[in-house]
C-alpha atoms as a PDB file:
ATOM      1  CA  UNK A   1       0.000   0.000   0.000  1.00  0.00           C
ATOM      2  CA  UNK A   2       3.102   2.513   0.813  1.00  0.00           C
ATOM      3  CA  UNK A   3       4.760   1.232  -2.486  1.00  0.00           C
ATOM      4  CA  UNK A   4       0.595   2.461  -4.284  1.00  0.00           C
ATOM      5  CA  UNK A   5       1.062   5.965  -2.605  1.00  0.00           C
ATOM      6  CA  UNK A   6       4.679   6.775  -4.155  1.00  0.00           C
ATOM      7  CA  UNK A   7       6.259   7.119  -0.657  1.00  0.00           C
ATOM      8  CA  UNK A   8       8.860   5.120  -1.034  1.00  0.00           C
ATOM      9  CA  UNK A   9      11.529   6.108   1.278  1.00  0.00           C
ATOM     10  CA  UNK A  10       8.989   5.487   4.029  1.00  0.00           C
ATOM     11  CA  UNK A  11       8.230   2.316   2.129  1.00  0.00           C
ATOM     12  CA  UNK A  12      11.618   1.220   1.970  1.00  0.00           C
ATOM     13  CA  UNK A  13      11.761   1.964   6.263  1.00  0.00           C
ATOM     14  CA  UNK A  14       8.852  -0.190   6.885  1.00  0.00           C
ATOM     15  CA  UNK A  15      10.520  -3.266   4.783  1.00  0.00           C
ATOM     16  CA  UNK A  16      14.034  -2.957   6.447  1.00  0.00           C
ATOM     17  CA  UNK A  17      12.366  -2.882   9.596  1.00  0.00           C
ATOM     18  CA  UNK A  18      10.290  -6.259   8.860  1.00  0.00           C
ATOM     19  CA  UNK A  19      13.084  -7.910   7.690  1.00  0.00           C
ATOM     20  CA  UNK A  20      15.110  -7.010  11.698  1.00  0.00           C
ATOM     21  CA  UNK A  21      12.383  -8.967  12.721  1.00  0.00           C
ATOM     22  CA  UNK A  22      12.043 -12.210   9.728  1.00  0.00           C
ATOM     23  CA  UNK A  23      15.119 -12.194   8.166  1.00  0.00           C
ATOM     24  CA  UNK A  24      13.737 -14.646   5.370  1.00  0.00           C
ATOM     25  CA  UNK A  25      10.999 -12.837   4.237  1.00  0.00           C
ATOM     26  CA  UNK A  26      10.506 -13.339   1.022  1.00  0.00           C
ATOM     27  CA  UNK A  27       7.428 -10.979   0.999  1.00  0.00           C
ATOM     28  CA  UNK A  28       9.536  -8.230   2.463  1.00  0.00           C
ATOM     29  CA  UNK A  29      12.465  -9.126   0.405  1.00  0.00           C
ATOM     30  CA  UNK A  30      10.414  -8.957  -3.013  1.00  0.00           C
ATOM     31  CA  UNK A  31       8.795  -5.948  -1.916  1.00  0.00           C
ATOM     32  CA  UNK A  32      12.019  -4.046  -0.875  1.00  0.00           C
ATOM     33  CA  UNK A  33      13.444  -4.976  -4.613  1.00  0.00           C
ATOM     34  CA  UNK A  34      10.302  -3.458  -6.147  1.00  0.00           C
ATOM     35  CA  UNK A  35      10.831   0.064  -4.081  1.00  0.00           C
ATOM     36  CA  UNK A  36      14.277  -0.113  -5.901  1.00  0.00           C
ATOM     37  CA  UNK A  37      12.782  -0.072  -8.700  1.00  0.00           C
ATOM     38  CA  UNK A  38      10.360   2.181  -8.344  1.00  0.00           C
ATOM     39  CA  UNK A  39      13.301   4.513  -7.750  1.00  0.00           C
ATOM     40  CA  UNK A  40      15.263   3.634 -10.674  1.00  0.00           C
ATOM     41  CA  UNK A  41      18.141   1.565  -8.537  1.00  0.00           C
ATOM     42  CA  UNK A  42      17.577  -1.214 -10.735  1.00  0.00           C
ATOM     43  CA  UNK A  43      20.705  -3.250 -10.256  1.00  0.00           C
ATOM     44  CA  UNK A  44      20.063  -2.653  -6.412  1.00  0.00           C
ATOM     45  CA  UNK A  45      16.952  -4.695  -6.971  1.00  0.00           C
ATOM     46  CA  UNK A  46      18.575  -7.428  -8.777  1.00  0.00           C
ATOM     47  CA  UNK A  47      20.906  -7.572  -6.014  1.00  0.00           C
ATOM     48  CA  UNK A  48      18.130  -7.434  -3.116  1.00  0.00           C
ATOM     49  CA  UNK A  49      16.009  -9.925  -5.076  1.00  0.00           C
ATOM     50  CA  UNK A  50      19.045 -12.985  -5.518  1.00  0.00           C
ATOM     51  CA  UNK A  51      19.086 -12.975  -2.148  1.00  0.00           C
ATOM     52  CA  UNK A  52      16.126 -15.128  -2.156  1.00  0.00           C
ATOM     53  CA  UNK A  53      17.765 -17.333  -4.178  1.00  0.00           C
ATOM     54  CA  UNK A  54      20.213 -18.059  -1.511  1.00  0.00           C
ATOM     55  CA  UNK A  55      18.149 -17.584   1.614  1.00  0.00           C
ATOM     56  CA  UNK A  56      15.213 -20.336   0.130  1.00  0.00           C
ATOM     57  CA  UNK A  57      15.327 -21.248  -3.519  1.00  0.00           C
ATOM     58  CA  UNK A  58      12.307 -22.602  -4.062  1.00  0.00           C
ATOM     59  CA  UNK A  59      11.280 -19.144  -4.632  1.00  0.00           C
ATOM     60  CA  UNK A  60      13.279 -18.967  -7.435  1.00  0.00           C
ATOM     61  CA  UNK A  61      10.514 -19.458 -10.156  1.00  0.00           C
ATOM     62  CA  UNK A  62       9.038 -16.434  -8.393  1.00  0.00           C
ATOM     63  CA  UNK A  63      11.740 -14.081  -8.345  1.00  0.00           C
ATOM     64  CA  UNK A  64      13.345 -15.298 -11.784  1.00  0.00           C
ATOM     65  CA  UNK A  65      10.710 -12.857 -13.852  1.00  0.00           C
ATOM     66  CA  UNK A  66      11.508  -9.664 -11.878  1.00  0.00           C
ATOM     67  CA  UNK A  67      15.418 -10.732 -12.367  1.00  0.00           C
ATOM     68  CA  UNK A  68      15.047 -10.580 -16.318  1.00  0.00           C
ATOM     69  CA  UNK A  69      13.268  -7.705 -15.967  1.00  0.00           C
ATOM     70  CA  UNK A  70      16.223  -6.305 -14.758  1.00  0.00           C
ATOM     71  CA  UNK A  71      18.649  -7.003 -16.221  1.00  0.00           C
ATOM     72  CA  UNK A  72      17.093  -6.504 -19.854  1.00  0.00           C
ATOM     73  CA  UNK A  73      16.406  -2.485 -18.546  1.00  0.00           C
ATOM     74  CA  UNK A  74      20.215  -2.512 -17.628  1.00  0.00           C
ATOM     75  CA  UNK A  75      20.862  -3.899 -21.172  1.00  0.00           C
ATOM     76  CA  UNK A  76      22.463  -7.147 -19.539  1.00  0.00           C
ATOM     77  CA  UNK A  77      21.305  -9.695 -22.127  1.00  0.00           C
ATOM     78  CA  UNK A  78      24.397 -11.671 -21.652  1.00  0.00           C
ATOM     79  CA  UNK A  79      23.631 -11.789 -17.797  1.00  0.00           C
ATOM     80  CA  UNK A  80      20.126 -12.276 -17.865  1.00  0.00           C
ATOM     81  CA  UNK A  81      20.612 -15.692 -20.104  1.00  0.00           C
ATOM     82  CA  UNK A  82      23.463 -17.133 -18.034  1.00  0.00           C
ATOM     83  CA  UNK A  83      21.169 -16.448 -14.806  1.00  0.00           C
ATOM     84  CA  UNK A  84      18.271 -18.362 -16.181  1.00  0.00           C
ATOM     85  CA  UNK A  85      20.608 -21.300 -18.023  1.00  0.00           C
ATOM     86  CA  UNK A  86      21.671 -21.480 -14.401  1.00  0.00           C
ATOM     87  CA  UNK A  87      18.345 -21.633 -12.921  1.00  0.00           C
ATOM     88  CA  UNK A  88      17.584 -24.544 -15.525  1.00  0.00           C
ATOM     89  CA  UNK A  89      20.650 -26.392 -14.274  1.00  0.00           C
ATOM     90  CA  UNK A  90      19.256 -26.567 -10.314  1.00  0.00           C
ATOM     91  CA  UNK A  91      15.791 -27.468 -11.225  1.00  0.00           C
ATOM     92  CA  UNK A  92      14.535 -27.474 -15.102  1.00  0.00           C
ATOM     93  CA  UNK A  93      10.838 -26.911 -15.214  1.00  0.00           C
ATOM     94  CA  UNK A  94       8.562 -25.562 -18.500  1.00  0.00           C
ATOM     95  CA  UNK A  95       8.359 -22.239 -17.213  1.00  0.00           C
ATOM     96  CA  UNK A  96      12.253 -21.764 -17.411  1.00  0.00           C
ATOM     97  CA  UNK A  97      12.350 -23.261 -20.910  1.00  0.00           C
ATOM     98  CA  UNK A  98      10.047 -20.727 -22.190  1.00  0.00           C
ATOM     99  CA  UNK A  99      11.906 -18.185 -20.471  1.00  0.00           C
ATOM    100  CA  UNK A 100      15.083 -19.519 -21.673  1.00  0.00           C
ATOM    101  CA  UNK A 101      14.095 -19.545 -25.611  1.00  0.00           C
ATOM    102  CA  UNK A 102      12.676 -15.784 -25.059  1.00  0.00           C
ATOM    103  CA  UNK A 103      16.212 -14.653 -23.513  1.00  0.00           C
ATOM    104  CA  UNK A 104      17.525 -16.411 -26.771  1.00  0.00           C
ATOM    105  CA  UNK A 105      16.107 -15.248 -29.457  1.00  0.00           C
ATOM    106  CA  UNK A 106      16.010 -11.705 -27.737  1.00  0.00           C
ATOM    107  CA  UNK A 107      20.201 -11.901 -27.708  1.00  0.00           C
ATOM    108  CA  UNK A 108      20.007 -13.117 -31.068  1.00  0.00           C
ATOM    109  CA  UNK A 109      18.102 -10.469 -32.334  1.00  0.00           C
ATOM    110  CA  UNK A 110      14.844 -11.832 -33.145  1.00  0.00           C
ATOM    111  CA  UNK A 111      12.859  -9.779 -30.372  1.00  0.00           C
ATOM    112  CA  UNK A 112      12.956  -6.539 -29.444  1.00  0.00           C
ATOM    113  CA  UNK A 113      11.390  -6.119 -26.081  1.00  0.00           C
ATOM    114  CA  UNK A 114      14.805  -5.805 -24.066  1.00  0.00           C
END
């Protein structure tokens, strides 16, 4: 709801506080990247958002879309595609695939939306 009302550095407060208290949020976690965002720190929210890869992966699925996102607005097609081959590696599953031929034929040339 803070994120909604463009106060972000008030936002950004109430998620570093949560996370003092549940360390592992990944609520708090994605949320924090998405204030990030909102302020144009992008590679601060690819940096907040990984570590949910490392604090539970089984979110990984969930955070891998936000993590393209990323780095295709930093122009980090290179990046983006080793991320996801290496998401396919720990546990392949359709929706990486998919994600994995986009990020291809996006670096190849064949789609512009990065």
């Amino acid at each position: 709801m803070i994120i909604q009302n463009g106060n972000y550095s008030k936002a950004k407060q109430h998620y570093d506080e949560a996370l003092k208290h549940h360390h592992n949020s990944v609520r708090a976690i994605l949320s924090l990247g998405n204030v990030a965002v909102q302020t144009q720190n992008i590679q601060d929210a690819i940096d907040i958002w990984q570590t949910i890869e490392v604090k539970d992966p089984q979110y990984n699925v969930l955070i891998l879309e936000r993590l393209v996102d990323g780095y295709s607005t930093l122009g980090k097609s290179e990046e983006c595609l080793e991320l996801v081959e290496k998401y396919l590696q720990k546990s392949p599953n359709p929706m990486l695939v998919e994600l994995a031929l986009n990020i291809s034929e996006i670096k190849d040339g064949a789609d512009t939306r990065l």
